[in-house]
N, C-alpha and C. Protein backbone atom coordinates (compact mmCIF):
# COMPACT_ATOMS: atom_id res chain seq x y z
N UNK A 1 -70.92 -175.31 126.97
CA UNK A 1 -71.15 -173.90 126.63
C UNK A 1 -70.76 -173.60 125.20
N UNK A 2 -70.01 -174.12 124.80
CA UNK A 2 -69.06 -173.83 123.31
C UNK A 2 -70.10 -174.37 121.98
N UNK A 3 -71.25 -175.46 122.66
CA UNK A 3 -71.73 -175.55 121.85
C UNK A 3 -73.01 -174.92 121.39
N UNK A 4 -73.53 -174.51 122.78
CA UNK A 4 -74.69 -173.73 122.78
C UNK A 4 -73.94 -171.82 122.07
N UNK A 5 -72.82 -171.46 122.54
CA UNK A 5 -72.14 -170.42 121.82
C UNK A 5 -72.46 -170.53 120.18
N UNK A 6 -71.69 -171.60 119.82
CA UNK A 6 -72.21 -171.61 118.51
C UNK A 6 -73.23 -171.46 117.70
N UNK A 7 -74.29 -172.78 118.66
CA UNK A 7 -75.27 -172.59 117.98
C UNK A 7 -75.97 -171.40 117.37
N UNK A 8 -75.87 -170.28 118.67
CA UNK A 8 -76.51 -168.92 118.94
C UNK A 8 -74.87 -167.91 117.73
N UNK A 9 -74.21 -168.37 117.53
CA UNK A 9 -73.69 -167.55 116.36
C UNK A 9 -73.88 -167.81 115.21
N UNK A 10 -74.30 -169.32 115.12
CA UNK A 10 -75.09 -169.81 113.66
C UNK A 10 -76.18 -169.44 113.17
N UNK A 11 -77.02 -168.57 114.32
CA UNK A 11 -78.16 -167.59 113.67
C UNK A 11 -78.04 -166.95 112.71
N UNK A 12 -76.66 -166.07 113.61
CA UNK A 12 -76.79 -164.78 112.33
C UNK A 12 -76.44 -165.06 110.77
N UNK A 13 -76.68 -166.28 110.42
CA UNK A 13 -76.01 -166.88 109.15
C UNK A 13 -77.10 -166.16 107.94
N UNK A 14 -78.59 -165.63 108.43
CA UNK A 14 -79.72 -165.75 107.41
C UNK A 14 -79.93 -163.89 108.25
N UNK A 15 -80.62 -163.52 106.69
CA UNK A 15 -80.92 -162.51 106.88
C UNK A 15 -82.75 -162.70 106.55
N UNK A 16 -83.08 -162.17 107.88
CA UNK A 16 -84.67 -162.74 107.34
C UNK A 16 -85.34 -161.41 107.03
N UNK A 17 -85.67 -161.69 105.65
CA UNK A 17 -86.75 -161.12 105.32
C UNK A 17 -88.28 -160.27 105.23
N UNK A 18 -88.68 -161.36 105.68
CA UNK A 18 -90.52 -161.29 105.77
C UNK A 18 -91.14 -160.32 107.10
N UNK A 19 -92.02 -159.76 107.12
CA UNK A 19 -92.34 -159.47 108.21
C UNK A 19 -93.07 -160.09 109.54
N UNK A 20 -93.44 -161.27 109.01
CA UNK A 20 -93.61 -162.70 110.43
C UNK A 20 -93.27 -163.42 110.01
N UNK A 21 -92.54 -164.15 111.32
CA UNK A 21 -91.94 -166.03 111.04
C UNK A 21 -92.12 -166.32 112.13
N UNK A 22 -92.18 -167.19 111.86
CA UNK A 22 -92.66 -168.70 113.31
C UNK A 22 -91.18 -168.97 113.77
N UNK A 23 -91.24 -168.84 115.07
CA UNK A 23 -90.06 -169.52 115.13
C UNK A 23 -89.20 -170.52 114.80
N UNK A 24 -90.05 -171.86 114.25
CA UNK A 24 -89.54 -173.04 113.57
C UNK A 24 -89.33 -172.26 112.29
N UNK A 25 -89.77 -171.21 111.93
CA UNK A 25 -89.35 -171.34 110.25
C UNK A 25 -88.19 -170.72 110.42
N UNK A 26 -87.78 -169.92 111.42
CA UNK A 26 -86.41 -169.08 111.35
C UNK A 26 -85.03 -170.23 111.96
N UNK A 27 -85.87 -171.09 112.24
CA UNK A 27 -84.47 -171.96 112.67
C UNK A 27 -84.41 -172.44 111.01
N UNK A 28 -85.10 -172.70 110.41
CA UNK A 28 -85.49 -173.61 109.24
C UNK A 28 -84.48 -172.74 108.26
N UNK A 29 -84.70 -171.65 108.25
CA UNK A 29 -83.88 -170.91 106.97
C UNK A 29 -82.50 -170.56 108.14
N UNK A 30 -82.75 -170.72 109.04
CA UNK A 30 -81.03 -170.60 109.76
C UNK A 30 -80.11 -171.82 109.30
N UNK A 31 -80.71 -173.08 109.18
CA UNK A 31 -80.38 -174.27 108.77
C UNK A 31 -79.80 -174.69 106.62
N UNK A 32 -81.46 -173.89 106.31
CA UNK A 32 -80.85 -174.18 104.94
C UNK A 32 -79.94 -173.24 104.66
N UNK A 33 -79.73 -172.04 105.19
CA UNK A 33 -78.95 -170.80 104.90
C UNK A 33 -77.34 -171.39 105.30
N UNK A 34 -77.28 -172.48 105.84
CA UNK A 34 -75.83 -172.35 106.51
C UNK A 34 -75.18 -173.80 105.24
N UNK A 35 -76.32 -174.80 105.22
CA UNK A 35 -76.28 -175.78 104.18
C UNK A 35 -76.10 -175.67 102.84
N UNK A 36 -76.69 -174.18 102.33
CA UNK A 36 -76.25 -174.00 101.28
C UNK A 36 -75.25 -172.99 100.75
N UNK A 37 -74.35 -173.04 101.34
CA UNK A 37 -73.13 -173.02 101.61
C UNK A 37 -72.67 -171.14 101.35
N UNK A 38 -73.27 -170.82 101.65
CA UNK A 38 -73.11 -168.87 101.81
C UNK A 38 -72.10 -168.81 102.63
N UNK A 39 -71.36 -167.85 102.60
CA UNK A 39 -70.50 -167.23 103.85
C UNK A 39 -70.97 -166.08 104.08
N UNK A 40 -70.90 -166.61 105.37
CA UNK A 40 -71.19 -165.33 106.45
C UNK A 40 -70.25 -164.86 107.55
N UNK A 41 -70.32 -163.83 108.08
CA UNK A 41 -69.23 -163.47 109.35
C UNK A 41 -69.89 -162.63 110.36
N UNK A 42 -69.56 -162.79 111.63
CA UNK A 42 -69.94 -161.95 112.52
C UNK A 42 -68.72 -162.41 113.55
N UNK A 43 -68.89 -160.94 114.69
CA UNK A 43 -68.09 -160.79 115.29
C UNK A 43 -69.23 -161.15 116.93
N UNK A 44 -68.89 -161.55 118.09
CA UNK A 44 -69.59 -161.61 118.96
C UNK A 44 -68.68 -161.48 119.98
N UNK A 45 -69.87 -161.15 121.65
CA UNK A 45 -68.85 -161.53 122.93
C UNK A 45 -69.63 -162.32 123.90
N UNK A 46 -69.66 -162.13 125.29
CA UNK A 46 -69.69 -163.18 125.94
C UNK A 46 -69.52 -162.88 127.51
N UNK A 47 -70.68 -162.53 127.83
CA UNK A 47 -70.64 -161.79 129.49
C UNK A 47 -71.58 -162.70 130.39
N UNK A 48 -71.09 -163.52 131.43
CA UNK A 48 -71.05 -164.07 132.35
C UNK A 48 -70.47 -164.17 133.31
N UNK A 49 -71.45 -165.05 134.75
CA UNK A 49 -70.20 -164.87 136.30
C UNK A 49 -68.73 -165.30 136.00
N UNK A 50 -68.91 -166.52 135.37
CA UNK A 50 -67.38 -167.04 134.77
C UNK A 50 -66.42 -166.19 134.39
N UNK A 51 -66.96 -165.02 133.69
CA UNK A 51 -65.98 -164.03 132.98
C UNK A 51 -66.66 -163.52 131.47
N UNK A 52 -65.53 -163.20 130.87
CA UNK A 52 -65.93 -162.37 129.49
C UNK A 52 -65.09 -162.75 128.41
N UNK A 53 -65.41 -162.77 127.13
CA UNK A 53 -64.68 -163.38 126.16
C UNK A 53 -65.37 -162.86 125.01
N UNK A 54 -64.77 -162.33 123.56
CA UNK A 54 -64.82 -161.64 122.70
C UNK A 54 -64.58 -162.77 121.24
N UNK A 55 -65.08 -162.52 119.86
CA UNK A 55 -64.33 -163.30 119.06
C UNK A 55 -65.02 -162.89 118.19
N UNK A 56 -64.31 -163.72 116.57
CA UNK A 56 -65.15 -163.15 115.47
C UNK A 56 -65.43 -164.71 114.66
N UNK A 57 -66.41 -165.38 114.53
CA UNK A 57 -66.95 -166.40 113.34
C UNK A 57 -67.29 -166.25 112.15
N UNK A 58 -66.49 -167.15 111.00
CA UNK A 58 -66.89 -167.23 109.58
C UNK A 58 -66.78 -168.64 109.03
N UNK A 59 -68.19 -168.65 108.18
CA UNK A 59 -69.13 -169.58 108.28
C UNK A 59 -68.72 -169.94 106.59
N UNK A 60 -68.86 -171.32 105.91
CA UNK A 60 -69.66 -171.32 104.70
C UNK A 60 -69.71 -172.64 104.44
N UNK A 61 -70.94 -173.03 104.27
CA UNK A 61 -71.56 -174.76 104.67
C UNK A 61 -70.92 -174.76 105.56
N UNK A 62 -70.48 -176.34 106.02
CA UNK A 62 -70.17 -176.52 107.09
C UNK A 62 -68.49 -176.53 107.54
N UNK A 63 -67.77 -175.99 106.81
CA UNK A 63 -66.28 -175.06 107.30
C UNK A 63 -66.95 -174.08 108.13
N UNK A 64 -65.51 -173.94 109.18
CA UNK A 64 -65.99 -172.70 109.93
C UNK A 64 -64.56 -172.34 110.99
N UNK A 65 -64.49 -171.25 110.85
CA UNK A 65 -63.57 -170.95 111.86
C UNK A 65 -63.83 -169.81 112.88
N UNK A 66 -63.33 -169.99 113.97
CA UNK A 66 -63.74 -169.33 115.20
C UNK A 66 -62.12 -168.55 115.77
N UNK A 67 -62.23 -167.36 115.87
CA UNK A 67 -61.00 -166.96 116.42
C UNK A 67 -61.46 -165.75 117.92
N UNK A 68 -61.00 -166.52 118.40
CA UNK A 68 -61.58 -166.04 120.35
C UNK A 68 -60.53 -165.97 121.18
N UNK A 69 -60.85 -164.88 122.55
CA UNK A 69 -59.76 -164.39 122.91
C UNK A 69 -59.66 -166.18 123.77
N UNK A 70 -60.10 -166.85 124.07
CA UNK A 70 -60.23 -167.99 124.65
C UNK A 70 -60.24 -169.52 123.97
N UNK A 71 -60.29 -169.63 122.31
CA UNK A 71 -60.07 -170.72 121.90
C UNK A 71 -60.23 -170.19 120.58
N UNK A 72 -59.25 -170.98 119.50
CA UNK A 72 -59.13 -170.79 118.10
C UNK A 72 -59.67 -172.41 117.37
N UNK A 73 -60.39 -172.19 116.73
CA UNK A 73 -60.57 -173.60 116.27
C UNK A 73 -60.96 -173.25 114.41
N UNK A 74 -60.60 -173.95 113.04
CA UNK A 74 -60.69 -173.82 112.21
C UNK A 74 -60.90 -175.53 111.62
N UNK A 75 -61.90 -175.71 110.85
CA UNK A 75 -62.26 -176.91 110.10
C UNK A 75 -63.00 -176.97 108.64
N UNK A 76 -61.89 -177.71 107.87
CA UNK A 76 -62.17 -177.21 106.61
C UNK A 76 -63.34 -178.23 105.57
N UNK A 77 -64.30 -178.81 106.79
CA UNK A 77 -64.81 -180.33 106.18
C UNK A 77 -64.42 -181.60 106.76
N UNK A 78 -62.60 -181.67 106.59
CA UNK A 78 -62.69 -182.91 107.05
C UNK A 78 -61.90 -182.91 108.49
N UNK A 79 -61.01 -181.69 108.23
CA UNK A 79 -59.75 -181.95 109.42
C UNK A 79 -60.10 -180.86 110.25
N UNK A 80 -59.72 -180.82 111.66
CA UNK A 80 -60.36 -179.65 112.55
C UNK A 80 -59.11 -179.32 113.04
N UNK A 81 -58.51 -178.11 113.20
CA UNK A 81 -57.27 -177.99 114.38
C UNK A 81 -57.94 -177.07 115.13
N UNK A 82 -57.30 -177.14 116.58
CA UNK A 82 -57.97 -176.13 117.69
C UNK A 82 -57.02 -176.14 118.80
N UNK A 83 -57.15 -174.89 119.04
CA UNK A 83 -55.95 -174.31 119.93
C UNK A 83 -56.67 -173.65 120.83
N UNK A 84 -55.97 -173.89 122.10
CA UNK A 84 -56.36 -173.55 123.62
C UNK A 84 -54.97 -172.94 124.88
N UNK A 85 -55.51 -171.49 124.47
CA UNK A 85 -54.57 -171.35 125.43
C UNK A 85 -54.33 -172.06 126.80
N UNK A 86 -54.88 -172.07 127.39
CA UNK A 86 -54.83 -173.54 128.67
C UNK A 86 -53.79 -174.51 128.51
N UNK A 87 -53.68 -175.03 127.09
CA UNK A 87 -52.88 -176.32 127.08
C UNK A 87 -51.55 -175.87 126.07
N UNK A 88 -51.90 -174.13 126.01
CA UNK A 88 -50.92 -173.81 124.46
C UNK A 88 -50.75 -174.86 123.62
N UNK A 89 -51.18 -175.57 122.65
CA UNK A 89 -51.10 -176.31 122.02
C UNK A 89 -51.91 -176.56 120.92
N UNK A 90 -52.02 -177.07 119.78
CA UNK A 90 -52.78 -177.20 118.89
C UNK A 90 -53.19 -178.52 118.45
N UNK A 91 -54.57 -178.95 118.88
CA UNK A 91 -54.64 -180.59 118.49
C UNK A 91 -55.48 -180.47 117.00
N UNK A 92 -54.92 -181.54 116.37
CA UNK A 92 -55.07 -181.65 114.88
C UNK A 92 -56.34 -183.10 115.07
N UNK A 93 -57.30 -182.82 114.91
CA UNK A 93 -58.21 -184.22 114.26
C UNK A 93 -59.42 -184.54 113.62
N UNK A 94 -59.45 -185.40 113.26
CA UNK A 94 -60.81 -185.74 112.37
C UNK A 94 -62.24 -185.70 113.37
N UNK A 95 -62.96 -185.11 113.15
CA UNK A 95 -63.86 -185.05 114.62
C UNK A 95 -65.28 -185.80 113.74
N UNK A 96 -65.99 -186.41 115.01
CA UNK A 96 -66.68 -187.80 114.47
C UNK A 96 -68.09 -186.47 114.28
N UNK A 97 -69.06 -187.15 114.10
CA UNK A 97 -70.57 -186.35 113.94
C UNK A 97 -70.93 -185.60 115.55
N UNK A 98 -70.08 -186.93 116.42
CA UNK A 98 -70.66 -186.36 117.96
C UNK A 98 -69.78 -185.10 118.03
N UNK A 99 -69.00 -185.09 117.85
CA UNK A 99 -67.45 -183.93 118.02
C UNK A 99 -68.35 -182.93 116.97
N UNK A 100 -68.87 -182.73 115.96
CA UNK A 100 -69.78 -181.54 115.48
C UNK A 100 -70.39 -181.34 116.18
N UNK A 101 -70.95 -181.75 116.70
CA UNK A 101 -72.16 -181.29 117.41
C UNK A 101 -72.12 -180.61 118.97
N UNK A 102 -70.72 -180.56 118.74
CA UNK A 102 -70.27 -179.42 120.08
C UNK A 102 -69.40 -179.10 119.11
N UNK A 103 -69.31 -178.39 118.32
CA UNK A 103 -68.55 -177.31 117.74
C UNK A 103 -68.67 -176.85 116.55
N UNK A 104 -69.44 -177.73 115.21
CA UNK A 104 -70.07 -177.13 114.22
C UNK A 104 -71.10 -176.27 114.07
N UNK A 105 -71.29 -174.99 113.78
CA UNK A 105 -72.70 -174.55 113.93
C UNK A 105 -73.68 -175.17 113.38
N UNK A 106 -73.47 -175.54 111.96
CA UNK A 106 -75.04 -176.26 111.41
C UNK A 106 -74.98 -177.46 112.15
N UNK A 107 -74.33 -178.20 112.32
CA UNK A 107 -74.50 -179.83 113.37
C UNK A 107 -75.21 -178.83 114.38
N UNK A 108 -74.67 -178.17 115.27
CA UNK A 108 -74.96 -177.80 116.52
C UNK A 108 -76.59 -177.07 116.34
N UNK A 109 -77.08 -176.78 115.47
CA UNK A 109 -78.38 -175.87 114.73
C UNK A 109 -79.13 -177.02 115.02
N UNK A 110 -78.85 -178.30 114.08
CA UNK A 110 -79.83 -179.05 113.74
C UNK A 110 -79.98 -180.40 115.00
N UNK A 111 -78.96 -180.08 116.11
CA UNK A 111 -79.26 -181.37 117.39
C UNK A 111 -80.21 -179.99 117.87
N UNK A 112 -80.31 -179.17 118.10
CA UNK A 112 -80.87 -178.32 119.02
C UNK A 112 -82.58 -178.19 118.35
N UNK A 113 -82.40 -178.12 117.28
CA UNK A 113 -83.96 -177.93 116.77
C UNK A 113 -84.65 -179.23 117.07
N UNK A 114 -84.11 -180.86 117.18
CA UNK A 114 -84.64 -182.12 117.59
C UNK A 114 -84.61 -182.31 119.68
N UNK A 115 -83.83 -181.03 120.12
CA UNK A 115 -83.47 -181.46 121.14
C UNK A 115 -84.33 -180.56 122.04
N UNK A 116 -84.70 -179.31 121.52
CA UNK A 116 -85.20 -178.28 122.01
C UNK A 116 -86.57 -178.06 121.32
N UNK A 117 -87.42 -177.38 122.59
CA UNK A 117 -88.85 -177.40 122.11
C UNK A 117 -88.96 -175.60 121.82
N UNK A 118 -89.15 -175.29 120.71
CA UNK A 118 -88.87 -174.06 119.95
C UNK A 118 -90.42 -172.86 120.08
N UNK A 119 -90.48 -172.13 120.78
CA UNK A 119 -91.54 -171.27 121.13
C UNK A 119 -91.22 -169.59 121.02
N UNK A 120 -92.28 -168.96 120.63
CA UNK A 120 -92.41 -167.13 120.55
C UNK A 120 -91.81 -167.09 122.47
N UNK A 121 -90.98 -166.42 122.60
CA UNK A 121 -90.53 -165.85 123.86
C UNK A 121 -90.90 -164.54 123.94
N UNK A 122 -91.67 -163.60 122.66
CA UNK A 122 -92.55 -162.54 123.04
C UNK A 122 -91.90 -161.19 121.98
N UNK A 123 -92.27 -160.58 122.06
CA UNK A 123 -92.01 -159.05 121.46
C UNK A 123 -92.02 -158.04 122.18
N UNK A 124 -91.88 -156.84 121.63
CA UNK A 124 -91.71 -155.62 122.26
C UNK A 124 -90.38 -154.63 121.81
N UNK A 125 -90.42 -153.00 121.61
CA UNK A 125 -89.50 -152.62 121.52
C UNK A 125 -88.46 -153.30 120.09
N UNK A 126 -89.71 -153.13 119.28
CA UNK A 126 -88.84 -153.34 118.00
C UNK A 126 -87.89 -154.96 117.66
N UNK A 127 -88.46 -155.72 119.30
CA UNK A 127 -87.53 -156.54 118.79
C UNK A 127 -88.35 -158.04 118.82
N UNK A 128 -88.08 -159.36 118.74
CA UNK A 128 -88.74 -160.51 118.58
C UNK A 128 -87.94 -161.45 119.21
N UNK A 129 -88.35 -162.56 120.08
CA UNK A 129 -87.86 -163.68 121.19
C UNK A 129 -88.36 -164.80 121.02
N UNK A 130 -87.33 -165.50 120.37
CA UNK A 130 -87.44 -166.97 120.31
C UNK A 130 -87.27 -167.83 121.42
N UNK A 131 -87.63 -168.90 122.04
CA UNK A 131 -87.43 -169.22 123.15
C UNK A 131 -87.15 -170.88 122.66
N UNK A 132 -85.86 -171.34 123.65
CA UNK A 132 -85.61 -172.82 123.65
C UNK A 132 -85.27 -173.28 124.43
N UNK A 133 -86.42 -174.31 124.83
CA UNK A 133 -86.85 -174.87 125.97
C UNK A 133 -85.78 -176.27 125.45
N UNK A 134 -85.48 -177.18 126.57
CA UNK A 134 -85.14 -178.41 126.25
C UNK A 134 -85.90 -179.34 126.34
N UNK A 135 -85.79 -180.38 125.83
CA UNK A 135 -86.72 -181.85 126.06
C UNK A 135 -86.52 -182.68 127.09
N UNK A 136 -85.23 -182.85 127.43
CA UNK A 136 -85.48 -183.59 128.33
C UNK A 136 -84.78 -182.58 129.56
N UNK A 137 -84.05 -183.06 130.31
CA UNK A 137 -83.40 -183.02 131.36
C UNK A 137 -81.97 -182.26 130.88
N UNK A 138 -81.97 -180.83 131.91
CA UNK A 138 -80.49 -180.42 130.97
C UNK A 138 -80.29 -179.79 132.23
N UNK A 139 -78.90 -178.70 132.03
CA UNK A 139 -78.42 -177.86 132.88
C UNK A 139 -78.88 -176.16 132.24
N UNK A 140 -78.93 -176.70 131.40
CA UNK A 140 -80.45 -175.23 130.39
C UNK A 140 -81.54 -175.42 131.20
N UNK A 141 -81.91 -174.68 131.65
CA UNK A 141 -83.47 -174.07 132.18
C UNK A 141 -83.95 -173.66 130.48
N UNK A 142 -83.69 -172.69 130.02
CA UNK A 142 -83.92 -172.58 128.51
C UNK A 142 -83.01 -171.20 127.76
N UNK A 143 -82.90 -170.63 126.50
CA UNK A 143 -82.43 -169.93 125.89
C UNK A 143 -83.53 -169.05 125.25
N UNK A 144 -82.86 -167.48 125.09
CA UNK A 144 -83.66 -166.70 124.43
C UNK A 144 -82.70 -166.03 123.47
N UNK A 145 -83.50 -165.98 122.39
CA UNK A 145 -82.35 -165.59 121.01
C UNK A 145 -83.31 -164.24 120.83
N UNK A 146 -82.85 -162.72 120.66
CA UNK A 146 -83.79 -161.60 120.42
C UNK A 146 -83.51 -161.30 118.77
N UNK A 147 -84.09 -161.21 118.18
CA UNK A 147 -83.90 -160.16 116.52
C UNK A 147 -84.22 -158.93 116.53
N UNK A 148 -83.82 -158.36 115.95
CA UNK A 148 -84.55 -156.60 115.76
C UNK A 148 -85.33 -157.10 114.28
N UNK A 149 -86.68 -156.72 114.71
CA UNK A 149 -87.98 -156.77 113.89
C UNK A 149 -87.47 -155.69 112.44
N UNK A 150 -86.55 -155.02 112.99
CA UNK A 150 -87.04 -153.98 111.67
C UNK A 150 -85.50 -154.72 110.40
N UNK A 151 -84.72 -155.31 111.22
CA UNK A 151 -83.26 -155.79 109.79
C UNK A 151 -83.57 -157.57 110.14
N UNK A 152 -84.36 -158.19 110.75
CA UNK A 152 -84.62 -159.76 111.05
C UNK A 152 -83.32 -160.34 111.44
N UNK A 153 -82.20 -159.35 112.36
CA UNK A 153 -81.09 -160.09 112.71
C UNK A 153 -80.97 -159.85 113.69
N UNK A 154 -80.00 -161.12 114.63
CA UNK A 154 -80.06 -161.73 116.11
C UNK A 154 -79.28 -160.26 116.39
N UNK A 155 -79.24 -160.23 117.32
CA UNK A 155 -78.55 -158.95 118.48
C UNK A 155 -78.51 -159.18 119.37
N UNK A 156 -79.00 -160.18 120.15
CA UNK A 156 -78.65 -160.53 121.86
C UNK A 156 -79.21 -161.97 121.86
N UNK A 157 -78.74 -162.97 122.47
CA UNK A 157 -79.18 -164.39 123.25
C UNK A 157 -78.96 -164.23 124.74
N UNK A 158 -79.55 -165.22 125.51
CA UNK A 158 -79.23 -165.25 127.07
C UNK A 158 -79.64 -166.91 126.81
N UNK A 159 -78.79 -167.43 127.87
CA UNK A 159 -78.55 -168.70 128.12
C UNK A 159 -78.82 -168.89 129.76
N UNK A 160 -79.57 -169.39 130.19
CA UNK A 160 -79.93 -169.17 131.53
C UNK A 160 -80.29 -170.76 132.03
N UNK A 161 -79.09 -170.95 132.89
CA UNK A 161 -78.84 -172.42 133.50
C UNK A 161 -79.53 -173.04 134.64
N UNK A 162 -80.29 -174.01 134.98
CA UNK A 162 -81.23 -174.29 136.26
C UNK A 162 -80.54 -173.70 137.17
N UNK A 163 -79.12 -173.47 137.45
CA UNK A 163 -78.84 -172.89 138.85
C UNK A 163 -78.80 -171.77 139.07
N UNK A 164 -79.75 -171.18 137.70
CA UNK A 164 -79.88 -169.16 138.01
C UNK A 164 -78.49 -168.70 136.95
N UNK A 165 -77.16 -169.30 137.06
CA UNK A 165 -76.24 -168.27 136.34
C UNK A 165 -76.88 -168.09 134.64
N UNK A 166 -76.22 -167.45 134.38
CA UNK A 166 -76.99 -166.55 132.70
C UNK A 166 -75.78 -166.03 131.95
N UNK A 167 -75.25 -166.34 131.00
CA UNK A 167 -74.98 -165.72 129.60
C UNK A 167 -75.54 -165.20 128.62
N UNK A 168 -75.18 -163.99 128.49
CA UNK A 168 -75.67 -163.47 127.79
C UNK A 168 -74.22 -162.84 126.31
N UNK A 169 -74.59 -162.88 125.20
CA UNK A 169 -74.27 -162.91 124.12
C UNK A 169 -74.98 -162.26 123.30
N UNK A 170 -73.50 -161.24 122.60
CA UNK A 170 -74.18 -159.89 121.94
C UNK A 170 -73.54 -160.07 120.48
N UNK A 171 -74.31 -159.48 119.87
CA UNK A 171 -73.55 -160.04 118.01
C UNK A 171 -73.77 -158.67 117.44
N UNK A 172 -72.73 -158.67 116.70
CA UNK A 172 -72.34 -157.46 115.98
C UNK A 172 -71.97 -157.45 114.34
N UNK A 173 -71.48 -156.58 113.79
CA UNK A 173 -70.84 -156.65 112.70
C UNK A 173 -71.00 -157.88 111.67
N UNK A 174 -72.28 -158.14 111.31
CA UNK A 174 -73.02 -159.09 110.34
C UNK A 174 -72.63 -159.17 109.31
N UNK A 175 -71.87 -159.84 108.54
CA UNK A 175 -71.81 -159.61 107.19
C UNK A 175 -72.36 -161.32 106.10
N UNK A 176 -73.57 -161.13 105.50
CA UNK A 176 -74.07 -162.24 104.81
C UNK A 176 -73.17 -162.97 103.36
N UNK A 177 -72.06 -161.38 103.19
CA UNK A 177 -71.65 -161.91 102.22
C UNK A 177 -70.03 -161.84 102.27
N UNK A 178 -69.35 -162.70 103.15
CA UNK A 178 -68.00 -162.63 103.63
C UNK A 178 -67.12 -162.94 102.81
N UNK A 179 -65.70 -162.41 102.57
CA UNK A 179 -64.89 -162.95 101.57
C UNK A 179 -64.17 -164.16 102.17
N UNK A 180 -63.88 -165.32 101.43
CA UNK A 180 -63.48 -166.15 101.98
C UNK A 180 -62.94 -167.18 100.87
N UNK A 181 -61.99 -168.07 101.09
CA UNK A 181 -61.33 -169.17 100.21
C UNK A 181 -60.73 -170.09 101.11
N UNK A 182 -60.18 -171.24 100.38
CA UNK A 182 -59.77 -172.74 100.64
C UNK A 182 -59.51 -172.50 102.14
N UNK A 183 -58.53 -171.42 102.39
CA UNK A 183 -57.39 -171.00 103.24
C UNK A 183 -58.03 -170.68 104.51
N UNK A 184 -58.82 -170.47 104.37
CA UNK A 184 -59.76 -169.44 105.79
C UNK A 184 -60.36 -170.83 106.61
N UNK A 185 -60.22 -172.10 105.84
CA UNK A 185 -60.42 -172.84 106.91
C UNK A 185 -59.28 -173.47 107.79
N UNK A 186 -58.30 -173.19 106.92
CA UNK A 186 -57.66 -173.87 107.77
C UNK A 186 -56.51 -173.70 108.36
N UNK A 187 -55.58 -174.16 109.53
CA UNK A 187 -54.89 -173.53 110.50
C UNK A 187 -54.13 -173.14 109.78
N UNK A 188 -53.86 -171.54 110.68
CA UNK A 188 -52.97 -170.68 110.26
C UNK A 188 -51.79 -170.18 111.51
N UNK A 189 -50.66 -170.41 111.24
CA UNK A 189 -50.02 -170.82 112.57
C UNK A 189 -49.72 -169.23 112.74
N UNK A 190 -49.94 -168.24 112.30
CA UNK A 190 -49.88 -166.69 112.42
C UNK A 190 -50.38 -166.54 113.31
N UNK A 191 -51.69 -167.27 113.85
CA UNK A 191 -52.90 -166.92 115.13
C UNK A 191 -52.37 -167.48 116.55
N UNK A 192 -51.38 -168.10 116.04
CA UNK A 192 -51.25 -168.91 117.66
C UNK A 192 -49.57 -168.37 118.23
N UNK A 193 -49.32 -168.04 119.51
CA UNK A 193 -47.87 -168.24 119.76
C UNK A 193 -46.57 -168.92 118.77
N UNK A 194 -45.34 -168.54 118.52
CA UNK A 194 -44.76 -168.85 117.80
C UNK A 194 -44.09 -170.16 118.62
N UNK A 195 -44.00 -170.98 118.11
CA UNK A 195 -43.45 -172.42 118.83
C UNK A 195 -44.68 -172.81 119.48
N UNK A 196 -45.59 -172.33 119.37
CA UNK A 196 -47.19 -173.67 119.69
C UNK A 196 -46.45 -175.40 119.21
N UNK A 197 -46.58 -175.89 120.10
CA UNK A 197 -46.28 -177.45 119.69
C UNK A 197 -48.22 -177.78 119.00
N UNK A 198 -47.71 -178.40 117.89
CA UNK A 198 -49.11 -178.80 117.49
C UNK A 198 -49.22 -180.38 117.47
N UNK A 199 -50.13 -181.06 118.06
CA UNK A 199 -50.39 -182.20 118.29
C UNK A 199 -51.33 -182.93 117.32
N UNK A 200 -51.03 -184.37 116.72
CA UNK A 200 -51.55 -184.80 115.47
C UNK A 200 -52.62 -186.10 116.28
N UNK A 201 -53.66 -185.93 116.66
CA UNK A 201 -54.26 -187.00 117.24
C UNK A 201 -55.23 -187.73 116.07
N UNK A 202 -55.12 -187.73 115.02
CA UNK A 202 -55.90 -188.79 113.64
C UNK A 202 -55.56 -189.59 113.67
């Protein structure tokens, strides 16, 4: 789930423009938009049978930190720390290409555009539906990402799993041009319980 989360917060990285795009082209500038290294921020949540969960992401190339009422994770390029309330703890490590790709947004952007078969999911009501189907065999039935036609930015996804359950994910508070430095990637022990034991697994 954490990675499909992402992916669907790595949208809001591009502010689109034009008045039609293909759906491949909006993954396309979702991709170069995150590669060429802009910061962006948005705040999102997270309503499913499982429960509910809130957080805010900021993006620039591929640093990124995530601060959620359910997991904190910050990576500045090379080193990742991530904290889980579950285990209170903070594991420190170098995460391989596979380890992006459940938790980087642009990694997680660009397995999904090779992994997923990318189609118009329709219009209406001001707004536009991308649809992503999978290729092979998944626990995705498929995903729908919505934009509002009139600012070309995401405002709702649903994630809808072969066994019927559905997430749905709402994005808010967009900002294309976020303030940000060295620091914002990386752990800040202010965010976590005081005496978090932090664990060095490199």
């Amino acid at each position: 789930m954490r990675k499909k989360l992402l992916f669907i917060v790595a949208l809001v990285a591009v502010a689109f423009t034009a008045s039609a795009q293909s759906p491949s082209s909006v993954v396309d500038k979702v991709l170069a938009a995150i590669k060429g290294g802009k910061a962006v921020s948005a705040s999102y949540s997270v309503s499913s049978s499982q429960g509910s969960s809130k957080g805010t992401l900021v993006m620039s190339g591929k640093k990124f930190r995530v601060l959620a009422s359910d997991v904190k994770c910050w990576y500045n390029g090379t080193t990742m720390w991530s904290y889980s309330p579950a285990t209170d703890e903070v594991n420190i490590t170098t995460p391989t290409a596979a380890d992006l790709q459940m938790t980087n947004p642009y990694s997680a952007a660009q397995n999904f555009k090779s992994s997923y078969i990318i189609s118009k999911g329709g219009t209406g009501n001001g707004t536009y539906t991308i649809r992503f189907t999978p290729k092979k065999k998944s626990n995705v039935k498929h995903m729908l990402v919505t934009v509002s036609t009139s600012t070309w930015l995401i405002n709702k996804a649903e994630i809808v799993q072969t066994n019927g359950t559905k997430a749905t994910i709402t994005i808010s508070n967009y900002n294309k041009n976020a303030s940000v430095n060295a620091s914002t990637f990386e752990f800040d022990k202010n965010q976590v319980p005081a005496g978090t034991e932090v664990v060095d697994l490199r």
